[in-house]
N, C-alpha and C. Protein backbone atom coordinates (compact mmCIF):
# COMPACT_ATOMS: atom_id res chain seq x y z
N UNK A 1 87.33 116.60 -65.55
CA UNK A 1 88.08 115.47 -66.04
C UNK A 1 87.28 114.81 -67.14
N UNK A 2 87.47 114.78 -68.03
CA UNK A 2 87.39 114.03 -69.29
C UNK A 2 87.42 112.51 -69.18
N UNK A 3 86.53 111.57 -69.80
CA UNK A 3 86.22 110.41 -70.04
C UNK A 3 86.08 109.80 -70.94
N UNK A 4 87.07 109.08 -71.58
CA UNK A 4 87.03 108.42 -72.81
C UNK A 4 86.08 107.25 -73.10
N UNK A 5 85.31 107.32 -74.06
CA UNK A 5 84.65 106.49 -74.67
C UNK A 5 84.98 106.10 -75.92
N UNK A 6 84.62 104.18 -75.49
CA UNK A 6 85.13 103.46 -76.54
C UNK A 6 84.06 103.63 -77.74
N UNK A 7 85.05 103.83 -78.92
CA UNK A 7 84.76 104.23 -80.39
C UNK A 7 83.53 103.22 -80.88
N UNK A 8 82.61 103.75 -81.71
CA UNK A 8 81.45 102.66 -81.90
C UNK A 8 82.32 101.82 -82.68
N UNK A 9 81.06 100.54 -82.55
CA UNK A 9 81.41 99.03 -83.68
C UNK A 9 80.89 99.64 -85.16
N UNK A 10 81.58 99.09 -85.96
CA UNK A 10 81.58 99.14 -87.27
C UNK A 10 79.59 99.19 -87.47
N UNK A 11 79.63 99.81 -88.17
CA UNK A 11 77.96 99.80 -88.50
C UNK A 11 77.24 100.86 -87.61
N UNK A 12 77.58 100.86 -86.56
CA UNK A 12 76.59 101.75 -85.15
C UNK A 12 76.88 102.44 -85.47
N UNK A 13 75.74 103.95 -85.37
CA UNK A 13 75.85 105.23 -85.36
C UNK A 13 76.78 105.38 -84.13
N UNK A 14 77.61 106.59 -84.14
CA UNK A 14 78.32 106.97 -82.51
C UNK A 14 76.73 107.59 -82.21
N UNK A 15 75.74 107.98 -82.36
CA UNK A 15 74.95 108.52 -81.44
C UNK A 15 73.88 107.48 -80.57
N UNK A 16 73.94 106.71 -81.23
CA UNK A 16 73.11 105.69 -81.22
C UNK A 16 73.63 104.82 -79.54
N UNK A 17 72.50 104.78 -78.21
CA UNK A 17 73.19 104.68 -76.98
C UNK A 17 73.21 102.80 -77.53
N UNK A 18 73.80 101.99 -76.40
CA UNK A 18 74.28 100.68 -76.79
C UNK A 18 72.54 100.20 -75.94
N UNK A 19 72.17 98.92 -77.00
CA UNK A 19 71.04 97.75 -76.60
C UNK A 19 70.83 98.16 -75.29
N UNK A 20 69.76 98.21 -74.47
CA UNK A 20 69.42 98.47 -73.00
C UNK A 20 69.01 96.87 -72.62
N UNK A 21 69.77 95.75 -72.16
CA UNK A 21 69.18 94.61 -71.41
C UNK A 21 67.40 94.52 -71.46
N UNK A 22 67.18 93.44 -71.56
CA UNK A 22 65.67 93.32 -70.45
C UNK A 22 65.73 93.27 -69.32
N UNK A 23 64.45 93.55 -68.78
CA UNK A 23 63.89 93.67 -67.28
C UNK A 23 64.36 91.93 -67.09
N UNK A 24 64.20 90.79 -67.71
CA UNK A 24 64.78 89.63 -66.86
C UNK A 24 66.07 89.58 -67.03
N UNK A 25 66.90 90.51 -67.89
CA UNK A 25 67.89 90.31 -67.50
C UNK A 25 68.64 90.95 -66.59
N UNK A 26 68.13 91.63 -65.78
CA UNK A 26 68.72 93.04 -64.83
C UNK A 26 68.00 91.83 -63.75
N UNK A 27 66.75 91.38 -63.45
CA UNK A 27 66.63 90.74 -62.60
C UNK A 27 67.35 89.09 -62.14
N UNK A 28 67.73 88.70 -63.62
CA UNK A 28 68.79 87.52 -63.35
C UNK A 28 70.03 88.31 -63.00
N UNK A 29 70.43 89.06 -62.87
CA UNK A 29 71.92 89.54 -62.70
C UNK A 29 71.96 89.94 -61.02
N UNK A 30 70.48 90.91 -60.82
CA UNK A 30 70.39 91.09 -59.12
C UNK A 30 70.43 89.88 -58.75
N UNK A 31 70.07 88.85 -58.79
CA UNK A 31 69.93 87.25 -57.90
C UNK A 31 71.13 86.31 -58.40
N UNK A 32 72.26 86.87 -59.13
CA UNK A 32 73.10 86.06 -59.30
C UNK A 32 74.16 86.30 -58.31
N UNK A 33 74.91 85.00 -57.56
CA UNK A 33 76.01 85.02 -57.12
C UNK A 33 76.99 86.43 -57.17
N UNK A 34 77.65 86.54 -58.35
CA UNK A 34 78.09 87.76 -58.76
C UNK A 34 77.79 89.31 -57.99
N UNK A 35 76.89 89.09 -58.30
CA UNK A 35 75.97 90.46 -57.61
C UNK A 35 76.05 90.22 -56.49
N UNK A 36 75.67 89.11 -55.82
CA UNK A 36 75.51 89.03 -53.98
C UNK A 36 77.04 89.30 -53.38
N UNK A 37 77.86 89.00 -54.49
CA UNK A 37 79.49 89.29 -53.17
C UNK A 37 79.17 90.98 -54.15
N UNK A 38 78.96 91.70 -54.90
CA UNK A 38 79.55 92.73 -54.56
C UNK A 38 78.93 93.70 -54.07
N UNK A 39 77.47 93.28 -53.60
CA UNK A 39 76.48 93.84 -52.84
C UNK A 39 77.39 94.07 -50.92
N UNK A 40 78.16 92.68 -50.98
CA UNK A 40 78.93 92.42 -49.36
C UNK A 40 79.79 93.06 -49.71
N UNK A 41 80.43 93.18 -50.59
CA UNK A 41 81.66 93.66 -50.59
C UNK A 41 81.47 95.39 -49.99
N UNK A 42 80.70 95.76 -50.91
CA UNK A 42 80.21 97.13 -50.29
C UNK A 42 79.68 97.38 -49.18
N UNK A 43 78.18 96.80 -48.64
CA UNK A 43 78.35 96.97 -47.21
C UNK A 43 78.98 96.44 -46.22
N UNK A 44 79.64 95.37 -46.39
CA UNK A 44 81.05 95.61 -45.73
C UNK A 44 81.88 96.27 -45.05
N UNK A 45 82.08 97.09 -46.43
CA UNK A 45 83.33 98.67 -45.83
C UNK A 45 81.90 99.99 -45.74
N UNK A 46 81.38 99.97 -46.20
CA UNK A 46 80.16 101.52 -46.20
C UNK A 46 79.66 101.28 -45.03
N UNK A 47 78.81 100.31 -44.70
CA UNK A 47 78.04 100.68 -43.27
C UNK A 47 79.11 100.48 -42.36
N UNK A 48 79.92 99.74 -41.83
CA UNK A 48 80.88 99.95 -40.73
C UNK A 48 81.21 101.19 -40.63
N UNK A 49 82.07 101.87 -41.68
CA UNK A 49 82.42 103.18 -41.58
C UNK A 49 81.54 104.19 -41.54
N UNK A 50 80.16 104.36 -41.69
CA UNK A 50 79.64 104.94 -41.95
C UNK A 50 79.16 104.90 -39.78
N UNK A 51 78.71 104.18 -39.29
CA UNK A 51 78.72 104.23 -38.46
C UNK A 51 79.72 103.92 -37.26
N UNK A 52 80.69 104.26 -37.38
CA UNK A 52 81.73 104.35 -36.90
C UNK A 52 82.00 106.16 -36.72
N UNK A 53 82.13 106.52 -38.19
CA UNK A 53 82.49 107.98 -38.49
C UNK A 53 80.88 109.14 -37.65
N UNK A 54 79.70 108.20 -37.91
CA UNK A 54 78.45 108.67 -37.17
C UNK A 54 78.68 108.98 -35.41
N UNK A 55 79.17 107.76 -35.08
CA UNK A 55 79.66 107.61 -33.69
C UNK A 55 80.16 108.84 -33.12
N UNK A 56 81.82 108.90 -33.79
CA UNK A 56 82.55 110.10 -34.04
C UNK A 56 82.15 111.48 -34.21
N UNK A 57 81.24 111.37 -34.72
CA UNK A 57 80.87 112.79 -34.93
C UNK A 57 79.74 113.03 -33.48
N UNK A 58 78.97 112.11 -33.24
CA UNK A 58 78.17 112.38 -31.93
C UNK A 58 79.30 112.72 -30.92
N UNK A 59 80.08 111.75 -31.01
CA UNK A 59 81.02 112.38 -29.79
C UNK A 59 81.06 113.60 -29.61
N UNK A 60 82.06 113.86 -30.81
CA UNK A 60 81.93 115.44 -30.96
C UNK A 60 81.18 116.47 -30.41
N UNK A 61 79.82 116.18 -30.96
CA UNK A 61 78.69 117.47 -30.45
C UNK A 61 78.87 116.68 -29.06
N UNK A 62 78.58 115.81 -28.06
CA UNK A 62 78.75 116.04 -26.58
C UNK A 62 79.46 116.43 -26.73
N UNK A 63 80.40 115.96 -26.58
CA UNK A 63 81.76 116.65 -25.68
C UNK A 63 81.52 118.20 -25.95
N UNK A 64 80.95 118.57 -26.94
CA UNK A 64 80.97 120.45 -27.14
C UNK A 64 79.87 120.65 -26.01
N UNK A 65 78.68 120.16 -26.14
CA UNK A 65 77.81 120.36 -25.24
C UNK A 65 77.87 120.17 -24.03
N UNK A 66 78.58 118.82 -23.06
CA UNK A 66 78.54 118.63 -22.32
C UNK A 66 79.81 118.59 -21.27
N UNK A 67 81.01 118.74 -22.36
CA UNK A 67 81.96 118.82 -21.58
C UNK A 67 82.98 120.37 -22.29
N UNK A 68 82.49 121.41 -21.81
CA UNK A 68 83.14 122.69 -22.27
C UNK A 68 84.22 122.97 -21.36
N UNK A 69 84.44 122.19 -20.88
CA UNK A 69 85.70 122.56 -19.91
C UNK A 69 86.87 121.98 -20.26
N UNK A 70 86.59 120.31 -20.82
CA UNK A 70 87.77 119.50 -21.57
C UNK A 70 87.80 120.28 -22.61
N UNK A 71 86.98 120.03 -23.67
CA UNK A 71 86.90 120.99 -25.11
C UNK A 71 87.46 122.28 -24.91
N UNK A 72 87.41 122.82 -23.78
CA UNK A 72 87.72 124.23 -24.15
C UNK A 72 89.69 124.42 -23.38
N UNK A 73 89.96 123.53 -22.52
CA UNK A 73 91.21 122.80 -22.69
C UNK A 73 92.12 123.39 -23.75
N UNK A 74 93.41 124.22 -23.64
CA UNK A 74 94.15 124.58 -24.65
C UNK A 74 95.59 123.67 -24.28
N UNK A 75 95.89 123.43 -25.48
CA UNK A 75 96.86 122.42 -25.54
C UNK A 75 97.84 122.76 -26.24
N UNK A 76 98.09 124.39 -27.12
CA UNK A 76 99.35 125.14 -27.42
C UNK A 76 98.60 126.58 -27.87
N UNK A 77 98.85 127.19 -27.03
CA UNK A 77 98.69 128.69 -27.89
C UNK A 77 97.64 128.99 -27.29
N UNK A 78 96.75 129.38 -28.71
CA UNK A 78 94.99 129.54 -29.06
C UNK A 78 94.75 128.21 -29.12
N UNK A 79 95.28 127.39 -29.58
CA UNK A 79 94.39 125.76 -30.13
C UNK A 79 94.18 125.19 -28.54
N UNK A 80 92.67 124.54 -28.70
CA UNK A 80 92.16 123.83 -27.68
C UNK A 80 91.94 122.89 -28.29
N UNK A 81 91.57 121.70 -27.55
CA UNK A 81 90.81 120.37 -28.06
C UNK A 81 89.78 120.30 -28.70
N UNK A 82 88.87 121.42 -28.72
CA UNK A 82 87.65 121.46 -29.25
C UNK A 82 88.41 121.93 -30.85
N UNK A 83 88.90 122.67 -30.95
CA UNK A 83 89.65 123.21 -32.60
C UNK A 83 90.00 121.95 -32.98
N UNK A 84 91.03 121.31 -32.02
CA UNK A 84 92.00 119.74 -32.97
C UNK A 84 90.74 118.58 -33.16
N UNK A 85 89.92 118.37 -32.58
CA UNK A 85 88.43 117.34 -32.96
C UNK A 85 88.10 118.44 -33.93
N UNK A 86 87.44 119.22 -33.98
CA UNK A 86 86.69 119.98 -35.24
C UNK A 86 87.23 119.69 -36.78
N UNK A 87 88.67 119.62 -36.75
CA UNK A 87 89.45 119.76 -37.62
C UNK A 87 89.76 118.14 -38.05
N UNK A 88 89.61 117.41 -36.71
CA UNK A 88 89.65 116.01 -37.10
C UNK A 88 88.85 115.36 -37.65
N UNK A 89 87.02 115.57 -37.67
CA UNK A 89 86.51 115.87 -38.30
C UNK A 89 86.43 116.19 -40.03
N UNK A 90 87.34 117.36 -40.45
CA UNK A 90 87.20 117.59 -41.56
C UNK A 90 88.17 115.89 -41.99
N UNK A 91 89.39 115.92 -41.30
CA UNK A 91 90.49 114.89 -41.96
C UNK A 91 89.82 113.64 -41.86
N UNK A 92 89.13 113.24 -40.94
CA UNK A 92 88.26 111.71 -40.81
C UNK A 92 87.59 111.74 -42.22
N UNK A 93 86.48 112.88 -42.60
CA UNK A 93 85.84 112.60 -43.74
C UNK A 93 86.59 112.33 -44.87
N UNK A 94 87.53 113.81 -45.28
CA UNK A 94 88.28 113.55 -46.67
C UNK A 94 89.25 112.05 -46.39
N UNK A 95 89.95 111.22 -45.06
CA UNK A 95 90.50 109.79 -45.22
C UNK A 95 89.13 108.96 -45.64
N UNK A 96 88.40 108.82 -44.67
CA UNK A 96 87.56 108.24 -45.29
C UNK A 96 86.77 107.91 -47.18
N UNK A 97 86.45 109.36 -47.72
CA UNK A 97 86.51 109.32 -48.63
C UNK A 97 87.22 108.72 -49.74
N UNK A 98 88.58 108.79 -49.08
CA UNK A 98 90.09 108.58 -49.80
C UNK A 98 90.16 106.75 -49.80
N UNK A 99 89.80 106.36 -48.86
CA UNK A 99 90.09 104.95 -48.21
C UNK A 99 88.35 104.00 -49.09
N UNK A 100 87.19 104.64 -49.05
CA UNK A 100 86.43 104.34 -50.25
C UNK A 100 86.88 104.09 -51.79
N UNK A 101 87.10 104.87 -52.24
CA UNK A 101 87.95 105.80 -53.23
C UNK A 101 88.73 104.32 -53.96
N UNK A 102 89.96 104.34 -52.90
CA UNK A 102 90.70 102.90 -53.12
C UNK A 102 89.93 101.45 -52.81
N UNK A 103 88.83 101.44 -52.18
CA UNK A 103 88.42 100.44 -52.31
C UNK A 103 87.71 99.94 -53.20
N UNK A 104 86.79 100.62 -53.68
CA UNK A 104 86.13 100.83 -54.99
C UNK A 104 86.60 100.33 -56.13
N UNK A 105 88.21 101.11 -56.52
CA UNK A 105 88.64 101.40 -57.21
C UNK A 105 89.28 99.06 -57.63
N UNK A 106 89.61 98.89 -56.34
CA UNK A 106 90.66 97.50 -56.59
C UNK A 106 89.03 96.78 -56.28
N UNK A 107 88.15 96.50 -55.27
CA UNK A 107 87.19 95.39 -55.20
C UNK A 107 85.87 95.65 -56.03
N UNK A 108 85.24 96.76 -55.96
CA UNK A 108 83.85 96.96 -56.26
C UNK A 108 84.24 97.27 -58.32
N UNK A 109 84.52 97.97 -58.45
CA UNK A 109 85.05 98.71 -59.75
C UNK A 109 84.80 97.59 -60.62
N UNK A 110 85.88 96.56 -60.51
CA UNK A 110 86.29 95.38 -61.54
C UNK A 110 84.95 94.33 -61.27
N UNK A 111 84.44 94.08 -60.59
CA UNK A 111 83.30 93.03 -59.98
C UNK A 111 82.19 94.08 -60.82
N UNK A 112 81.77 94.91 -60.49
CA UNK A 112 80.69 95.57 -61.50
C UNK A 112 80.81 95.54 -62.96
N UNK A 113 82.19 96.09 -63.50
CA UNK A 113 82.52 96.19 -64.59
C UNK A 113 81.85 94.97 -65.52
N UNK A 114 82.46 94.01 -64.46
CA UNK A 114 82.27 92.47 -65.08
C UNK A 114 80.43 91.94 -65.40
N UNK A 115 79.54 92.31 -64.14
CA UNK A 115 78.46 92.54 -64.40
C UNK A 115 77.80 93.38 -65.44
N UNK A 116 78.01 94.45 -65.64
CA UNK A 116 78.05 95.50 -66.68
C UNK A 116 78.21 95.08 -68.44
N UNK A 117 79.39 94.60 -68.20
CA UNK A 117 80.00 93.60 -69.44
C UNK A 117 79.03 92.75 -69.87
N UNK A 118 78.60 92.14 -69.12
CA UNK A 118 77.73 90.56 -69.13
C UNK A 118 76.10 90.84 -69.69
N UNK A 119 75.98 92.22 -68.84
CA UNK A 119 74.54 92.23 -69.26
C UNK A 119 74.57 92.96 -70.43
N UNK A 120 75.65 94.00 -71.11
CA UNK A 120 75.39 94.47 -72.54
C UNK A 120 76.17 93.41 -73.53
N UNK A 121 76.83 92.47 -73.10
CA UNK A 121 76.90 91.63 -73.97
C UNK A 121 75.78 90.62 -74.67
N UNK A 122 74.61 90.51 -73.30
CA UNK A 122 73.63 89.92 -73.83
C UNK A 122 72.44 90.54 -74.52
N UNK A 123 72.68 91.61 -74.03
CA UNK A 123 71.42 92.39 -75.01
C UNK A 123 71.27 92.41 -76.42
């Protein structure tokens, strides 16, 4: 996928990368307000899910280890419980991913941008 970049300002070489901030200004921006909600905003949704989906997955290996009799449980056919968790598994990660993805996209995205903005505007 391709990424458009905005056309240089009149005068700038296009090769030429844009002003790099100072070190006080990357450090006024970590200690500003701004930064602290979108520092929450993110762990927020990342560590909950992250240990939530951790949880989930321990389950998993017990129940394979310790309970092979539920797990091994068939519930149509060939498919057992141990196949429909394995597989739930794959779908937990790619929702998860998906459910980041959109969060990013509407809370974290625009709140950085705006930081981003601020500090190459001042450089």
């Amino acid at each position: 996928m391709a990424t458009e970049a905005s056309p240089p300002s009149k005068g700038e070489a296009p090769d030429k990368p844009p002003a790099m901030p100072s070190t006080a200004a990357f450090v006024e921006a970590q200690e500003s307000a701004e930064f602290g909600e979108l520092r929450r905003a993110h762990r927020s949704f990342a560590f909950p899910l992250t240990i939530a989906f951790v949880l989930w997955y321990l389950l998993y290996v017990l129940l394979s280890n310790y309970a092979g009799g539920f797990m091994g449980t068939k519930l149509f056919g060939n498919i057992n419980v141990a196949l429909v968790l394995g597989l739930g598994q794959f779908a937990t990660t790619f929702l998860i991913a998906w459910w980041y993805s959109q969060h990013a996209a509407k809370k974290l995205d625009p709140r950085a941008e705006a930081i981003k903005a601020r500090l190459e505007g001042d450089a």
